[in-house]
N, C-alpha and C. Protein backbone atom coordinates (compact mmCIF):
# COMPACT_ATOMS: atom_id res chain seq x y z
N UNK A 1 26.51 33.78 0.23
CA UNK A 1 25.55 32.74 0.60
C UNK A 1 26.27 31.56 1.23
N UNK A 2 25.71 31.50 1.95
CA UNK A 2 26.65 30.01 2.84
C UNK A 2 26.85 28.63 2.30
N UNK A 3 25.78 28.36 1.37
CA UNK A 3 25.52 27.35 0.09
C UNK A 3 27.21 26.95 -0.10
N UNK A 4 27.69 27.86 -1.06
CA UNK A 4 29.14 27.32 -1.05
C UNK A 4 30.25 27.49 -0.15
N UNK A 5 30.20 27.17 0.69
CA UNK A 5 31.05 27.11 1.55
C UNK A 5 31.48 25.97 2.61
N UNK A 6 30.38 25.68 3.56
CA UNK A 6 30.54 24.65 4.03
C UNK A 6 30.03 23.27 3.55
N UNK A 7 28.75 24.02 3.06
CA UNK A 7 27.99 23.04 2.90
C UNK A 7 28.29 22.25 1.84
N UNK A 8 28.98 22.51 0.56
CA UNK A 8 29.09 21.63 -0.52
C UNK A 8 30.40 21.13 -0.69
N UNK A 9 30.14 19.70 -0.77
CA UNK A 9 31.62 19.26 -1.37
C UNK A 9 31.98 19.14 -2.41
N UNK A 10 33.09 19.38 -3.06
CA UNK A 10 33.13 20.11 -4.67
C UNK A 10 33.78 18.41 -5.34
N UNK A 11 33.29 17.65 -6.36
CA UNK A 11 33.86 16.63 -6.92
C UNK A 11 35.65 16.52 -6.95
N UNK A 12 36.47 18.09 -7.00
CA UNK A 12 37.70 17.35 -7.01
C UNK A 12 38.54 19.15 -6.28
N UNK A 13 39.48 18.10 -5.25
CA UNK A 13 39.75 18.88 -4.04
C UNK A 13 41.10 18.74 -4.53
N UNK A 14 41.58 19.65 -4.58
CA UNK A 14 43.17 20.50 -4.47
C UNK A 14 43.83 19.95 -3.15
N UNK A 15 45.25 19.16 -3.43
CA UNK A 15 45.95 18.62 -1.93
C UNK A 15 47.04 19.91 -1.93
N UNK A 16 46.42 20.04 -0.82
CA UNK A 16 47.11 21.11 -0.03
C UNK A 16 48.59 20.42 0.47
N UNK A 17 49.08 19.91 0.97
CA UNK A 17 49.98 19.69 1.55
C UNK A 17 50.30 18.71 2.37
N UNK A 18 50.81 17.79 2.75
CA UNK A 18 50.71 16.53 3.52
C UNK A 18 49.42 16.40 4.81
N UNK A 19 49.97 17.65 5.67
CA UNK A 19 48.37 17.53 6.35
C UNK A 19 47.25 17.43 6.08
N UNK A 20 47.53 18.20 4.95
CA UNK A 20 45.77 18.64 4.08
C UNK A 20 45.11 17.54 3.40
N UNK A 21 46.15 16.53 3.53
CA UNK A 21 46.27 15.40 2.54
C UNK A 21 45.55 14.63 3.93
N UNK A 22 46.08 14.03 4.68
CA UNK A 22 45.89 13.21 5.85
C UNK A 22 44.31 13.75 6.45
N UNK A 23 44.50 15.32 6.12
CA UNK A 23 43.01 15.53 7.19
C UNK A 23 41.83 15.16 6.04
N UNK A 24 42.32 15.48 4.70
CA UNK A 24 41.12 15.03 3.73
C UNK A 24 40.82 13.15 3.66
N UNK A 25 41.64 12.71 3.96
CA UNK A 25 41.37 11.15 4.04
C UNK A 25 40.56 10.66 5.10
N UNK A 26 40.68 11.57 6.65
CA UNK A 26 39.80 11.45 7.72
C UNK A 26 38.71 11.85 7.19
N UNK A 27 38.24 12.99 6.98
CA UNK A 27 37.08 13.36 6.41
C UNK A 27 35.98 12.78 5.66
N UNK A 28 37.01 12.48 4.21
CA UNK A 28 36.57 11.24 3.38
C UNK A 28 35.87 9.67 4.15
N UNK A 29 36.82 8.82 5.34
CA UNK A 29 36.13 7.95 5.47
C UNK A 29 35.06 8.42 6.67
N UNK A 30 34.40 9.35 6.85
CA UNK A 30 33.63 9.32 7.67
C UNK A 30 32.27 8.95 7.36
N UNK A 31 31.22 8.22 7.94
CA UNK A 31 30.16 7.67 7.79
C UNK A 31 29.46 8.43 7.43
N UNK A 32 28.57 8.88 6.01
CA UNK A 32 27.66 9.91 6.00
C UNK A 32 26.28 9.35 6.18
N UNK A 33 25.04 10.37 6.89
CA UNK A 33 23.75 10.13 7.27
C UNK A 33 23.20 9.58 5.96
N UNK A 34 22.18 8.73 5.65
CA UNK A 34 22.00 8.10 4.89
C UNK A 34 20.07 8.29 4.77
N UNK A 35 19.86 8.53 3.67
CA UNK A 35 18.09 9.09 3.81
C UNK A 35 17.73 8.26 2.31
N UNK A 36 16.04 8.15 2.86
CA UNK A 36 15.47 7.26 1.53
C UNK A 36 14.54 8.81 1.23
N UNK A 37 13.48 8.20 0.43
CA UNK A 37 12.31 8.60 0.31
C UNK A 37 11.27 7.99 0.52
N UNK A 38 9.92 8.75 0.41
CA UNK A 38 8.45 8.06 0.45
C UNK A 38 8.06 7.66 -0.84
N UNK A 39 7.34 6.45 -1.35
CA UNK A 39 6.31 6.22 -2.19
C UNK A 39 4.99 6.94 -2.14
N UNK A 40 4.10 7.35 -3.50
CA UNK A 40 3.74 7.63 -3.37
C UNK A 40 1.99 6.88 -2.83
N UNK A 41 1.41 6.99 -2.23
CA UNK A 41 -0.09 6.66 -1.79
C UNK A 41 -1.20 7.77 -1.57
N UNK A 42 -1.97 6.71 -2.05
CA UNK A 42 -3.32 7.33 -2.20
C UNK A 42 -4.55 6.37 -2.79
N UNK A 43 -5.34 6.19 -1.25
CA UNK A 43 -6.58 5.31 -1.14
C UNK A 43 -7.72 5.53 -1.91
N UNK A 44 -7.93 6.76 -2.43
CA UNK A 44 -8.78 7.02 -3.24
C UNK A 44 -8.45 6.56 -4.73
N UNK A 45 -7.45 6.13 -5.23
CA UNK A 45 -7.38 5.54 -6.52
C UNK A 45 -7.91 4.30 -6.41
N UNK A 46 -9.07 3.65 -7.12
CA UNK A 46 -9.15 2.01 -7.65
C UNK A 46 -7.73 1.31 -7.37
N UNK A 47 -8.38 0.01 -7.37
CA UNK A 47 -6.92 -0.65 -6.58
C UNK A 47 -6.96 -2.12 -7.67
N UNK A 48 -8.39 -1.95 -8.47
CA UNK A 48 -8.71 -3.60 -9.35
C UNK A 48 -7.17 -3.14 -10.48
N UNK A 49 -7.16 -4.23 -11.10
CA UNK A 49 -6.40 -4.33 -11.88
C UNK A 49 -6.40 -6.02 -12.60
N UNK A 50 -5.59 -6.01 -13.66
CA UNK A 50 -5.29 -7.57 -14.01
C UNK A 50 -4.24 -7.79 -14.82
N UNK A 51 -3.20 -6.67 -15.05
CA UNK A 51 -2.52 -6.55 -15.97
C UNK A 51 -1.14 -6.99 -14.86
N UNK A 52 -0.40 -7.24 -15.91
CA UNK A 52 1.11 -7.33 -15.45
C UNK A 52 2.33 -6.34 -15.90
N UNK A 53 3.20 -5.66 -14.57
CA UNK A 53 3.56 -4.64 -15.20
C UNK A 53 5.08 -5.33 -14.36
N UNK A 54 6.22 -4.71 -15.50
CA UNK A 54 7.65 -4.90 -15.14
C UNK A 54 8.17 -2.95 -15.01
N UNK A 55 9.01 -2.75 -14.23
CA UNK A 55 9.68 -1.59 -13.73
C UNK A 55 11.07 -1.91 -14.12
N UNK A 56 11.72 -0.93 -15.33
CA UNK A 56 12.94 -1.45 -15.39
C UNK A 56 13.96 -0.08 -14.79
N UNK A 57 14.84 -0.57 -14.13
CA UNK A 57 15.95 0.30 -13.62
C UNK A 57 15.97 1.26 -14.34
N UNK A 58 15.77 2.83 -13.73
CA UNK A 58 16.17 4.00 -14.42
C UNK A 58 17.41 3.65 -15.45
N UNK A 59 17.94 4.36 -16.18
CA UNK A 59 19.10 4.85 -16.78
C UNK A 59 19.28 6.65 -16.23
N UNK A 60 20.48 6.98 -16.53
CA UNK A 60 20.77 8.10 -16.03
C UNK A 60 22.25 8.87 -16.53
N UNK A 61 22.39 9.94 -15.82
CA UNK A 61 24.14 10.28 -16.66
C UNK A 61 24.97 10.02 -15.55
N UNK A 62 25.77 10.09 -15.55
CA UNK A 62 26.96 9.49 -14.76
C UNK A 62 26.63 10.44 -13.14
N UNK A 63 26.78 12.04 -12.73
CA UNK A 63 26.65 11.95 -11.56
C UNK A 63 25.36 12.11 -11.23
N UNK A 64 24.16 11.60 -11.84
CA UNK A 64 22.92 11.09 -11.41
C UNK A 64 22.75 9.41 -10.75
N UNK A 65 23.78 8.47 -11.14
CA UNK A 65 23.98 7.23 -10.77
C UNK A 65 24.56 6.77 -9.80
N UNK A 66 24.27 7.91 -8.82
CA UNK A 66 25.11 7.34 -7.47
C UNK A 66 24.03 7.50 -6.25
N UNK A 67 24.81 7.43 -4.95
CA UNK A 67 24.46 7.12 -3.71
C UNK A 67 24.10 8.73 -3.38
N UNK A 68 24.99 9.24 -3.85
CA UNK A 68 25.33 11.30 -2.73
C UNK A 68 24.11 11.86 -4.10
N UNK A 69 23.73 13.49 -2.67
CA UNK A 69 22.99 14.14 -3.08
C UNK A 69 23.54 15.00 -4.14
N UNK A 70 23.18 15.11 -5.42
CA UNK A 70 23.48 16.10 -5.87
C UNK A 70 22.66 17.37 -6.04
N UNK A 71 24.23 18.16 -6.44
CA UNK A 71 23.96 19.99 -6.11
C UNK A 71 24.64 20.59 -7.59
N UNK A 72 23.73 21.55 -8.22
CA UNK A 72 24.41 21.83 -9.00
C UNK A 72 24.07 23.21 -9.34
N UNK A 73 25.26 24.35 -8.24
CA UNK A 73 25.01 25.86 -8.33
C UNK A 73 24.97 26.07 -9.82
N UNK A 74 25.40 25.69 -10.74
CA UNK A 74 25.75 25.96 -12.18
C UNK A 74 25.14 25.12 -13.12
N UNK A 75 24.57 25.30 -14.36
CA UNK A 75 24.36 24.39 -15.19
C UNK A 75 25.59 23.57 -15.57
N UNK A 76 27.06 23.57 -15.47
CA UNK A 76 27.92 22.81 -15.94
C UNK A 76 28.61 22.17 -14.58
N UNK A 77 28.14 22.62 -13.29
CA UNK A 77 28.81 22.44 -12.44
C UNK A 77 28.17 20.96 -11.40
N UNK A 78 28.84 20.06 -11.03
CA UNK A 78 28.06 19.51 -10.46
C UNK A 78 29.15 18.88 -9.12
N UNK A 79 28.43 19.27 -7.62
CA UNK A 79 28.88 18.87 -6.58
C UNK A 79 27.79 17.98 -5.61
N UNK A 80 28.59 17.27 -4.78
CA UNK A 80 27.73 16.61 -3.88
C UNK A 80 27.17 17.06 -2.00
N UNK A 81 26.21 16.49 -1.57
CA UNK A 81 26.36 17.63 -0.26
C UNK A 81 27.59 16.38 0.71
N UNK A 82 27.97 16.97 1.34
CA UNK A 82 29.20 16.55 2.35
C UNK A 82 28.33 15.22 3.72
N UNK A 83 27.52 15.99 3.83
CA UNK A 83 27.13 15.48 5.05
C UNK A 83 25.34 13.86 5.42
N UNK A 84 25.49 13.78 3.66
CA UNK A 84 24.38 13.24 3.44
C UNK A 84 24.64 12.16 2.36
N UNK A 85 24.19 11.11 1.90
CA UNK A 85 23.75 10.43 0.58
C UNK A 85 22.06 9.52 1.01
N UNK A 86 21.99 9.28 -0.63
CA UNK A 86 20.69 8.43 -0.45
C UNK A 86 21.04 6.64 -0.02
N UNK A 87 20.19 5.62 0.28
CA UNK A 87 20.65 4.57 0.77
C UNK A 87 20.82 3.57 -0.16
N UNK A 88 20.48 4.49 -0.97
CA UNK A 88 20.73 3.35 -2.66
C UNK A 88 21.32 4.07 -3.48
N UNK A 89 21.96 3.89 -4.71
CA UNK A 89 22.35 4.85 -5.98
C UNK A 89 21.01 5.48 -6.20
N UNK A 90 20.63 6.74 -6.96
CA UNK A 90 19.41 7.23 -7.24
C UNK A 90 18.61 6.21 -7.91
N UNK A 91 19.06 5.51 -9.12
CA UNK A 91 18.60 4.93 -9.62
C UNK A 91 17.88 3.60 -9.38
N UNK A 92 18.10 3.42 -8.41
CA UNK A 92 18.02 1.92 -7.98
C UNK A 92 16.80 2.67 -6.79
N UNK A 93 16.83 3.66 -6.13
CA UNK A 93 15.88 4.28 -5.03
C UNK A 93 14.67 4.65 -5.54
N UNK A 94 14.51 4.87 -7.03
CA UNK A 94 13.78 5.64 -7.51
C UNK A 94 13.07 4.19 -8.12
N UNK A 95 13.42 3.27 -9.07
CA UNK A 95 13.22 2.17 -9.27
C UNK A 95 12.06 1.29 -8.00
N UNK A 96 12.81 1.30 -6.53
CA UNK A 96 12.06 0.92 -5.40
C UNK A 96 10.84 1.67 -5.56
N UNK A 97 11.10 2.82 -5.68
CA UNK A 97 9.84 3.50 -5.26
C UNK A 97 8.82 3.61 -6.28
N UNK A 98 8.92 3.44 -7.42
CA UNK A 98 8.34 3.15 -8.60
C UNK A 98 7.53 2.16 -8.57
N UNK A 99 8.22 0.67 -7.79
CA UNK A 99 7.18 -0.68 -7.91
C UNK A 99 6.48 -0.21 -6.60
N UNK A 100 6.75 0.33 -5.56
CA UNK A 100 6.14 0.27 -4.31
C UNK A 100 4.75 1.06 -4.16
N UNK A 101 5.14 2.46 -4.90
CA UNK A 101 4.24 3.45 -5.74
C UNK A 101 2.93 2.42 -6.36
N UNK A 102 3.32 1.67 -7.77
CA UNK A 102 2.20 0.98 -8.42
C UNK A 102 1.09 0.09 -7.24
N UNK A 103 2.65 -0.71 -6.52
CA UNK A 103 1.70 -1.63 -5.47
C UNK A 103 0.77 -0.78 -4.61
N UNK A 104 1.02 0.51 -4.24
CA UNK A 104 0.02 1.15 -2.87
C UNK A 104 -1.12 1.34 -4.03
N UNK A 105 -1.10 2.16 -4.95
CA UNK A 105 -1.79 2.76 -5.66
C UNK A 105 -2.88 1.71 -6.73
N UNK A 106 -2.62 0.69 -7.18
CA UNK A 106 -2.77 -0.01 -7.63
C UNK A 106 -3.39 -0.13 -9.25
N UNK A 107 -4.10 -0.63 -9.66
CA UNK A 107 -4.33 -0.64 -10.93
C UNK A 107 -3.44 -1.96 -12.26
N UNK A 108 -3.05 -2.22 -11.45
CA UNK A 108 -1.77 -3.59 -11.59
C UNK A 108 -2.53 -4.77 -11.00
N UNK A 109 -2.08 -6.04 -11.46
CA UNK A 109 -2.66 -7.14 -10.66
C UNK A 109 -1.31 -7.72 -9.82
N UNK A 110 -0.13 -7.30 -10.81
CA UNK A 110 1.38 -7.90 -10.08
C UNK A 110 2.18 -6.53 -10.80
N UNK A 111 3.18 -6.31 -10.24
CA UNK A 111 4.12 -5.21 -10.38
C UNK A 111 5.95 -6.02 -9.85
N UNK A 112 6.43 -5.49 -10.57
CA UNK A 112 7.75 -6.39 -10.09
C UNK A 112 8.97 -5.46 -10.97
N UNK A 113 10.22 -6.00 -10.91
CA UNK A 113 11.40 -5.32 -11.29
C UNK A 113 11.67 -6.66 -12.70
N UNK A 114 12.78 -5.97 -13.78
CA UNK A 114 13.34 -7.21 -14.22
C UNK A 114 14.25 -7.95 -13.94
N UNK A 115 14.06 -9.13 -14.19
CA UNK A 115 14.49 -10.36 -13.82
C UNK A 115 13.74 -11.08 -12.65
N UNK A 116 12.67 -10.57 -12.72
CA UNK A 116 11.71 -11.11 -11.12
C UNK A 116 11.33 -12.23 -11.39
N UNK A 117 11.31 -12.67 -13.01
CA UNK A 117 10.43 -13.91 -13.03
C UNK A 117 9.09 -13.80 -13.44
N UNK A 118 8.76 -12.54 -13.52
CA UNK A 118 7.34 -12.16 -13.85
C UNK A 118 7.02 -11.88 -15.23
N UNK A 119 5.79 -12.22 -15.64
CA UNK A 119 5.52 -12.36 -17.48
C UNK A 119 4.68 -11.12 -17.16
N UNK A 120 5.32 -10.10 -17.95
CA UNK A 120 4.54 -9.02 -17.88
C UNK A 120 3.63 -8.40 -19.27
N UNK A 121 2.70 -8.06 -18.80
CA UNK A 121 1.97 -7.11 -20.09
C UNK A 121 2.31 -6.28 -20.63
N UNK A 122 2.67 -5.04 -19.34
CA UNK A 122 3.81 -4.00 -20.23
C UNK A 122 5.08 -3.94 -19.16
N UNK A 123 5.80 -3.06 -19.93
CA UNK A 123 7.39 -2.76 -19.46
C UNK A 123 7.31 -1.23 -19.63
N UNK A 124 7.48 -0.44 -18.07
CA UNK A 124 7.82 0.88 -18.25
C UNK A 124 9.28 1.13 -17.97
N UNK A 125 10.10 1.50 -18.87
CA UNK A 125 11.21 1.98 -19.10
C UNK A 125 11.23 3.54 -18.51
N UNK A 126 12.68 4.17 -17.97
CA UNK A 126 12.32 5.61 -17.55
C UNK A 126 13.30 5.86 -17.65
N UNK A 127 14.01 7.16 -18.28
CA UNK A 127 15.21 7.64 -17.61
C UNK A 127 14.93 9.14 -16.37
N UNK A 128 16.17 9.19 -15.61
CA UNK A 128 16.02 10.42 -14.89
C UNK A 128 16.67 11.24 -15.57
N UNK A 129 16.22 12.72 -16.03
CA UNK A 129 17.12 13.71 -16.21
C UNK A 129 17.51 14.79 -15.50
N UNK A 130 16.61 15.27 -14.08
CA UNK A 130 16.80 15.93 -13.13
C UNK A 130 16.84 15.42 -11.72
N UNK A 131 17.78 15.61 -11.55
CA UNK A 131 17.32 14.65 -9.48
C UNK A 131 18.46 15.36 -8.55
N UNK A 132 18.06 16.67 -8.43
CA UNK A 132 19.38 17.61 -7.90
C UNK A 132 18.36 18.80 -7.69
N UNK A 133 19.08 19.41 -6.47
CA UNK A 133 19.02 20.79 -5.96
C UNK A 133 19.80 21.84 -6.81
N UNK A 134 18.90 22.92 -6.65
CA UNK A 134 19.71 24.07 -7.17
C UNK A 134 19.58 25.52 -6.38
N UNK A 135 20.62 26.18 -5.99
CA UNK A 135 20.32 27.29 -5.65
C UNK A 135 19.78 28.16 -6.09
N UNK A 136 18.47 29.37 -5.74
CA UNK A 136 17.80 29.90 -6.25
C UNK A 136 19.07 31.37 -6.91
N UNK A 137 19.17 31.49 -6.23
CA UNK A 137 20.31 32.41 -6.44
C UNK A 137 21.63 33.11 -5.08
N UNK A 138 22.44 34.06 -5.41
CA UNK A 138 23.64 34.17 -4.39
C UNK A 138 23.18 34.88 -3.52
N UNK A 139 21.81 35.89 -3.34
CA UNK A 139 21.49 36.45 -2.61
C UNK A 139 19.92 35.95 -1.73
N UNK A 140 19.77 34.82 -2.07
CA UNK A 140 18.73 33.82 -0.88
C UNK A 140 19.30 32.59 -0.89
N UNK A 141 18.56 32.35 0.00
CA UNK A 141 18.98 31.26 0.93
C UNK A 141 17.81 29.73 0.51
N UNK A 142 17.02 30.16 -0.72
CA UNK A 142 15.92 29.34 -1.31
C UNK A 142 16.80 28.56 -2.08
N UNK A 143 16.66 27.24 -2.40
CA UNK A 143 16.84 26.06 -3.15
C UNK A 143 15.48 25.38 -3.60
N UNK A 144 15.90 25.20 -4.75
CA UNK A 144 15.11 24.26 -5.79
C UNK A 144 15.23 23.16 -5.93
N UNK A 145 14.32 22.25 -5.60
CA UNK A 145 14.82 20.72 -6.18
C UNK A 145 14.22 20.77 -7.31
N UNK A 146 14.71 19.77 -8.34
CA UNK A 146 13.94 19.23 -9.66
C UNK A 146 14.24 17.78 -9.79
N UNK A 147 13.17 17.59 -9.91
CA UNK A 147 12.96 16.14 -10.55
C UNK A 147 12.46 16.01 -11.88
N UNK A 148 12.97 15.11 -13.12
CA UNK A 148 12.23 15.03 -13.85
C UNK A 148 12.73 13.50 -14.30
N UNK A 149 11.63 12.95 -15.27
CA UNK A 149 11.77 11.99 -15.78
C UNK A 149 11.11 11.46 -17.30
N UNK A 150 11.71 10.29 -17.68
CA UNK A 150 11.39 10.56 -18.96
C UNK A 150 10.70 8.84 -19.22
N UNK A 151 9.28 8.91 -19.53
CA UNK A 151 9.10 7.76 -19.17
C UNK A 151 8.71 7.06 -20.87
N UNK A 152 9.15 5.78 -21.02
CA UNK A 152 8.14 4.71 -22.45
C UNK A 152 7.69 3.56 -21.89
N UNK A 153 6.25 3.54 -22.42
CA UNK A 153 5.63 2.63 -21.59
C UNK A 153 5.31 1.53 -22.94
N UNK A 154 5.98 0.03 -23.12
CA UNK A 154 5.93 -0.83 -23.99
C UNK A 154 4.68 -1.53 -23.72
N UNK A 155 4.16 -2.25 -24.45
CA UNK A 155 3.32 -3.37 -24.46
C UNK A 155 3.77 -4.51 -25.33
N UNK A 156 4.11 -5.41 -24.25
CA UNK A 156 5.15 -6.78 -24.47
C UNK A 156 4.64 -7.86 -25.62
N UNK A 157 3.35 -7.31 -25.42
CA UNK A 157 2.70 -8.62 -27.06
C UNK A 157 3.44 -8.42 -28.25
N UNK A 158 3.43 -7.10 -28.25
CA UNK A 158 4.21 -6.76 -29.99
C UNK A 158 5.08 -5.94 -29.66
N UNK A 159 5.69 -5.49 -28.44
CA UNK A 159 6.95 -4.85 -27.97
C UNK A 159 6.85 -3.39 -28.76
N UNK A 160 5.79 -2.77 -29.37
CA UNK A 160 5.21 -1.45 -29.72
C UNK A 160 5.40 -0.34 -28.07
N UNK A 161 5.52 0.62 -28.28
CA UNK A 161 5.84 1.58 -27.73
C UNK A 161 4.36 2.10 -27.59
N UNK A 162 3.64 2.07 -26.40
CA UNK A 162 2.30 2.52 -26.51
C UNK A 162 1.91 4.25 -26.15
N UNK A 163 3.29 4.47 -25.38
CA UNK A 163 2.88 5.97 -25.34
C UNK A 163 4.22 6.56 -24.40
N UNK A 164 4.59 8.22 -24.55
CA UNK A 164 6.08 8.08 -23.93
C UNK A 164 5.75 9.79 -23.53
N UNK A 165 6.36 10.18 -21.98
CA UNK A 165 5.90 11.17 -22.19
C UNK A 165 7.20 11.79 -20.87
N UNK A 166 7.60 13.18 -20.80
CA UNK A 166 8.46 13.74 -19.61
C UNK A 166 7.63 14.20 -18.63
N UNK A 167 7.89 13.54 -17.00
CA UNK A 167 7.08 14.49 -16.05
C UNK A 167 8.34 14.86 -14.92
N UNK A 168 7.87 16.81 -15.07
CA UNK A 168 8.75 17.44 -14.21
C UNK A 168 8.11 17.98 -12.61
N UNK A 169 8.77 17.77 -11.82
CA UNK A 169 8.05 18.77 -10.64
C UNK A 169 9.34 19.49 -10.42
N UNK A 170 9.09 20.55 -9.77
CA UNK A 170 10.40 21.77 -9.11
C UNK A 170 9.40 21.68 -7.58
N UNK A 171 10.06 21.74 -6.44
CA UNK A 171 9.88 22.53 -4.97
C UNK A 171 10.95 22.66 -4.46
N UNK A 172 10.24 24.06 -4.21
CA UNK A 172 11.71 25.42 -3.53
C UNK A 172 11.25 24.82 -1.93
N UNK A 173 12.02 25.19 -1.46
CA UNK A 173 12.50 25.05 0.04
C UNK A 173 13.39 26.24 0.47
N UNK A 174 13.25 26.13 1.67
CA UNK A 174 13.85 27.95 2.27
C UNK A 174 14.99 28.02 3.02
N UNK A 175 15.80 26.57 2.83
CA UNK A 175 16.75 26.48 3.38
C UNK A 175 17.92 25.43 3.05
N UNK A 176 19.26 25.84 2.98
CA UNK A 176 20.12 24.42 2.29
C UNK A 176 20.38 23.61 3.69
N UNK A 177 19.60 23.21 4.75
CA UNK A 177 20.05 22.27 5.37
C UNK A 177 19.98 21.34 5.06
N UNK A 178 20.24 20.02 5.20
CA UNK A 178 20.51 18.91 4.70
C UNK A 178 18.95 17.89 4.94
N UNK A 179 18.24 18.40 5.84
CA UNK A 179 16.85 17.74 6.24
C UNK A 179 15.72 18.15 5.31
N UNK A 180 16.05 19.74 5.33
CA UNK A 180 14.98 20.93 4.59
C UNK A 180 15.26 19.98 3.20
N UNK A 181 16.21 20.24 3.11
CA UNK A 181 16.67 19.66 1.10
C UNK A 181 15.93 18.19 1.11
N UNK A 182 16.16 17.07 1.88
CA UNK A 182 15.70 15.94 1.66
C UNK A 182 13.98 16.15 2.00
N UNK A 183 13.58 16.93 3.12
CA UNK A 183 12.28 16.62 2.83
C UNK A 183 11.74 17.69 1.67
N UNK A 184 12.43 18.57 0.84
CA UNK A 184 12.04 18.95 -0.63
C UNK A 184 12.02 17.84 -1.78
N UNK A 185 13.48 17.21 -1.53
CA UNK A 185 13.28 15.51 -2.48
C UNK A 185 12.33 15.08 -2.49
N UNK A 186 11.64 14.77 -1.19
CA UNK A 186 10.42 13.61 -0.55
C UNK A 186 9.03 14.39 -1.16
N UNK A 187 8.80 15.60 -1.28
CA UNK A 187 7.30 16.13 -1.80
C UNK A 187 7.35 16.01 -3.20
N UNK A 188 8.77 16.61 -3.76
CA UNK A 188 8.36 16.61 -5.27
C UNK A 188 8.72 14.76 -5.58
N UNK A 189 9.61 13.62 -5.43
CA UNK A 189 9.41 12.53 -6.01
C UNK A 189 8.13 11.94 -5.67
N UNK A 190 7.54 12.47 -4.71
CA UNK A 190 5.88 11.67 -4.46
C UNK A 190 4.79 12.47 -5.65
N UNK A 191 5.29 13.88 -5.70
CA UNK A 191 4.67 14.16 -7.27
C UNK A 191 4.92 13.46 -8.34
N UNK A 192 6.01 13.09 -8.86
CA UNK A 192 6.36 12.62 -9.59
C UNK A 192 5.98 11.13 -9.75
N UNK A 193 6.06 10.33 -8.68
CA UNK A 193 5.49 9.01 -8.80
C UNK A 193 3.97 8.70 -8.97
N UNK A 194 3.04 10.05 -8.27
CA UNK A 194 1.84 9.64 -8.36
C UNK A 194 1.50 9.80 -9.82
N UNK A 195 2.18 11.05 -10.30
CA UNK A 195 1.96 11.50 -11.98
C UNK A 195 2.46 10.20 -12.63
N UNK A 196 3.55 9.57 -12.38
CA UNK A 196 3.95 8.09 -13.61
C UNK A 196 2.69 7.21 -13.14
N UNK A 197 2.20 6.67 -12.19
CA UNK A 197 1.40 5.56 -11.79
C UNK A 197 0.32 5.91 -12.31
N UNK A 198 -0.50 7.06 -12.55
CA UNK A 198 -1.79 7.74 -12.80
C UNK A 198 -1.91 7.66 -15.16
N UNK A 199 -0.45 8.12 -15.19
CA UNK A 199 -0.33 8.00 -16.75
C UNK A 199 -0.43 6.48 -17.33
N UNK A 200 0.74 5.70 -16.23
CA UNK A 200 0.98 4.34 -16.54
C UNK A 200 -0.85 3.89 -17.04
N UNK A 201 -1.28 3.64 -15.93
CA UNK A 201 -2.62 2.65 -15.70
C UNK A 201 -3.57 3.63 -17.27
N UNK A 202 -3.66 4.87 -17.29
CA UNK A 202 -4.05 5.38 -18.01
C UNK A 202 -4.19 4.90 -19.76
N UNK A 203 -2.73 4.94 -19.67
CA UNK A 203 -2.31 4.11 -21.13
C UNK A 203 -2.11 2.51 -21.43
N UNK A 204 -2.02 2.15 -20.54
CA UNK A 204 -1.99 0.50 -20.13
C UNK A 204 -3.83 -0.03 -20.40
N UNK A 205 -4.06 0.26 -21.39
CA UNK A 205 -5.25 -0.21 -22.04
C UNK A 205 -5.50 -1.70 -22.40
């Protein structure tokens, strides 16, 4: 499968030899293409609201907290793609898209990040536990993205935990190019955001 070969760059590279050394440092500083995602929208949801909601920065595991795409042929294995990252750490992209999500969608009267300054009603806390491609297997050329997340949604009067729940999406895609893979990111995190914004307002009683 071509998956490992060109396409992935493996977290830690064997120095070959002074050249190998010099040509991996060219390589290394080269500018990689840089991709966001979409928020999710949709005009048919109510847009009233009056509540105040804070979005706090994902948490995550260590190579979920960065800029590069991750790939992980293996459950123990984890590499990045060579030729791509996102324009933020995940966490901080996913965060954007989280308040931007509430604002299209609405059901909020104000939506903001912490430290905005904003007195909020509730505080949704989230971690990510999936945000990586996976190969379907060595004999196709199909990849899986998964997203998942793990959301608690507080209510700031008595800082009670009002309700906490995991939402996963998977979409396969039919190809490891680097566009195919990001616009697989882009369908399933717009699942994923419309599912948190739809629960949020739900339980935000």
């Amino acid at each position: 499968m071509r998956w490992l070969s060109p396409l992935l760059l493996t977290l830690v590279l064997p120095v070959l030899s002074g050249c190998g050394a010099l040509s991996s440092l060219s390589e290394a500083s080269k500018e990689l293409d840089a991709y966001t995602l979409s928020p999710a929208t949709d005009p048919g949801l109510p847009a009233k609201g009056s509540r105040h909601l804070i979005v706090e920065l994902p948490t995550s595991a260590g190579a979920l907290g960065t800029d590069r795409i991750l790939i992980k042929p293996l459950p123990y294995q984890a590499q990045y793609l060579p030729d791509g990252r996102w324009t933020e750490p995940a966490p901080a992209l996913l965060q954007t898209l989280l308040v931007t999500s509430f604002q299209n969608l609405g059901g909020f009267r104000l939506v903001g990040r912490t430290g905005a300054g904003l007195m909020p009603d509730y505080t949704l806390m989230t971690e990510m536990q999936e945000f990586q491609a996976e190969p379907v297997g060595p004999d196709s050329e199909e990849v899986t993205i998964k997203v998942s997340m793990v959301l608690t949604l507080i209510r700031e009067s008595d800082r009670r935990i009002v309700a906490s729940r995991r939402i996963a999406v998977t979409e396969t895609v039919d190809s490891d190019e680097t566009l195919t893979l990001v616009g697989g990111f882009d369908r399933a995190v717009q699942a994923v955001l419309r599912e948190i914004v739809v629960w949020t307002r739900s339980n935000a009683g």
